[in-house]
Protein backbone atom coordinates (compact mmCIF):
# COMPACT_ATOMS: atom_id res chain seq x y z
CA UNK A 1 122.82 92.97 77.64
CA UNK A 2 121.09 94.27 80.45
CA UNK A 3 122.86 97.30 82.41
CA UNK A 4 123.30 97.05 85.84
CA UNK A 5 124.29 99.00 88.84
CA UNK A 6 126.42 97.64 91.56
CA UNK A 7 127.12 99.24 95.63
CA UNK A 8 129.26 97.94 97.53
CA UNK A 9 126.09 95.36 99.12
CA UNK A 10 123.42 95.08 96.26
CA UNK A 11 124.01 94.46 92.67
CA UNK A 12 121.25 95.86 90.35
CA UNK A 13 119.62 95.06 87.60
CA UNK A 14 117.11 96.80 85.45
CA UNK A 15 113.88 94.85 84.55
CA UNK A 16 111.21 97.65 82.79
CA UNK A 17 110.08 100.58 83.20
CA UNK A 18 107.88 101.78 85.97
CA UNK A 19 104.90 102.07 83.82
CA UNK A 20 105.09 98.98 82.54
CA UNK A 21 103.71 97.57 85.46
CA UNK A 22 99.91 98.49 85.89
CA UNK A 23 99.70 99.71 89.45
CA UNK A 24 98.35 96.62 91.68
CA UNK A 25 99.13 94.12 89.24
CA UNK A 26 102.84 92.15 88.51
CA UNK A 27 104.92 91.02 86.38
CA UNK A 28 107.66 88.59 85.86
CA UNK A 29 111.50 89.30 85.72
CA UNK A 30 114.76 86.93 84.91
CA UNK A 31 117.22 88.52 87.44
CA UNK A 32 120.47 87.07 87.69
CA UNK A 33 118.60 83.60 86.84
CA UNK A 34 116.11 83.25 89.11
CA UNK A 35 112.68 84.09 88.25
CA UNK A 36 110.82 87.26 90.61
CA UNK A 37 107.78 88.59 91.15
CA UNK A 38 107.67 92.49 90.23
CA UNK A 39 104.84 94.35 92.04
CA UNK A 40 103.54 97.97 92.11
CA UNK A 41 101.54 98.40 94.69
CA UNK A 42 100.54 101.70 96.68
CA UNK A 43 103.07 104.08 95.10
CA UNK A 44 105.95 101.59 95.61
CA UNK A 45 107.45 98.34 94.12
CA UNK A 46 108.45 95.28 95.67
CA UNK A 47 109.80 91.94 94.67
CA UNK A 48 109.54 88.50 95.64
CA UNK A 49 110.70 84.89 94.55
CA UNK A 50 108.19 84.21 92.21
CA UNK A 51 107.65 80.37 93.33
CA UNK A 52 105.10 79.31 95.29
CA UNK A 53 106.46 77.01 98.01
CA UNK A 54 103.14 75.14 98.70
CA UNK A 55 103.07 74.03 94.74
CA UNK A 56 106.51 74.53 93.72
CA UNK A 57 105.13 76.55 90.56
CA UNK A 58 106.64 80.22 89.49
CA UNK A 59 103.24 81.58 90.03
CA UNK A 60 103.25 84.67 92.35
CA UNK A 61 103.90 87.44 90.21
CA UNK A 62 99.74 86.41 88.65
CA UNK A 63 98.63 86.61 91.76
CA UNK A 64 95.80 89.00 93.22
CA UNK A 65 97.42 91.63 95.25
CA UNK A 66 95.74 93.37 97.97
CA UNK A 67 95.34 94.58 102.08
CA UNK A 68 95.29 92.24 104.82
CA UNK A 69 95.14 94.30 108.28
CA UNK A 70 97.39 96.73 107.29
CA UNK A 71 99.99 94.20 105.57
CA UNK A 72 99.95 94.72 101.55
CA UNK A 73 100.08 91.35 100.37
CA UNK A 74 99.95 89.24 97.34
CA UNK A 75 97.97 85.93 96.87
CA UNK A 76 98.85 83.04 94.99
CA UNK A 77 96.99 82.27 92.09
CA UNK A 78 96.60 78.25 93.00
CA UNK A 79 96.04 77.20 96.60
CA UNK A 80 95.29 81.29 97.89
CA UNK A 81 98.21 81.43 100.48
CA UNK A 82 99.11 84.74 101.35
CA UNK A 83 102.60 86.80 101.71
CA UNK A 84 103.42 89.47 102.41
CA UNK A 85 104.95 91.82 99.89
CA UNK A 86 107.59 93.62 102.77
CA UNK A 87 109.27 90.67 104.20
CA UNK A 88 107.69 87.39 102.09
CA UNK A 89 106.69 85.61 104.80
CA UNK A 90 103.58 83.13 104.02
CA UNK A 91 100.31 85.28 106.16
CA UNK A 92 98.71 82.09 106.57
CA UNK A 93 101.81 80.18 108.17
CA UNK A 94 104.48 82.21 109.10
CA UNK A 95 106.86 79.38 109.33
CA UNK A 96 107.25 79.52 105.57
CA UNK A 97 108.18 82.44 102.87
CA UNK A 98 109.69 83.29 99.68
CA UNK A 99 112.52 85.37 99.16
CA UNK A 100 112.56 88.96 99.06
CA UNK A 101 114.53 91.47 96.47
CA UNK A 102 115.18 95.04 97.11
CA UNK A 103 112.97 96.88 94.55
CA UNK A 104 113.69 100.44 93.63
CA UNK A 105 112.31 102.94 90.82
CA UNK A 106 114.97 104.94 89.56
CA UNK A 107 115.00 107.36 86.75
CA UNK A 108 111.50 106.08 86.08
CA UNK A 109 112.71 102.37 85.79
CA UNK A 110 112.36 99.33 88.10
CA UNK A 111 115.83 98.00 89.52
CA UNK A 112 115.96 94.80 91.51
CA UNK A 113 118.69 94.14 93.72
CA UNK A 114 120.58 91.32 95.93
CA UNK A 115 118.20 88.54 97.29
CA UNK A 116 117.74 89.54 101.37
């Protein structure tokens, strides 16, 4: 069973440890059923839904992360959209994005919370 730690807004859950995930890259976590993107990037983690919305696959957390003006961003694997990894919105049409997770490292793990 996987511990988790609960406030009174955010319940979280612990997916790996910090070093697990090879900085720039992602991985892949089951958090309370729903698959997200894990992604350590510049020092800090973030997490996304990990389903593209133009394909409908769980793709995102294979995808190439990176720097676009400023905005760290990840980009899908398939058809190259962009989002960004702060607020999940799509950097080539901001009309769509994917959800975001709070993302924390604590005690040298990776806990992902509530769905924003």
């Amino acid at each position: 069973m996987t511990p988790t730690l609960s406030t009174p807004t955010t319940s979280w859950v612990r997916v790996c440890a910090a070093e697990e995930i090879l900085p720039g890259t992602g991985v892949c976590a089951l958090v309370q059923g729903e698959q997200v993107a894990v992604f350590r990037v510049a020092g800090r983690v973030y997490a996304l839904g990990n389903r593209d919305p133009f394909t409908g696959a769980n793709v995102l957390s294979r995808g190439l992360t990176g720097d676009s003006g400023g905005t760290l961003k990840v980009t899908s694997p398939l058809l190259k959209h962009a989002f960004s990894l702060e607020t999940g919105v799509c950097l080539d049409d901001p009309k769509v994005r994917v959800p975001v997770y709070a993302a924390r490292v604590e005690g040298g793990d990776v806990w992902i919370g509530s769905a924003d």
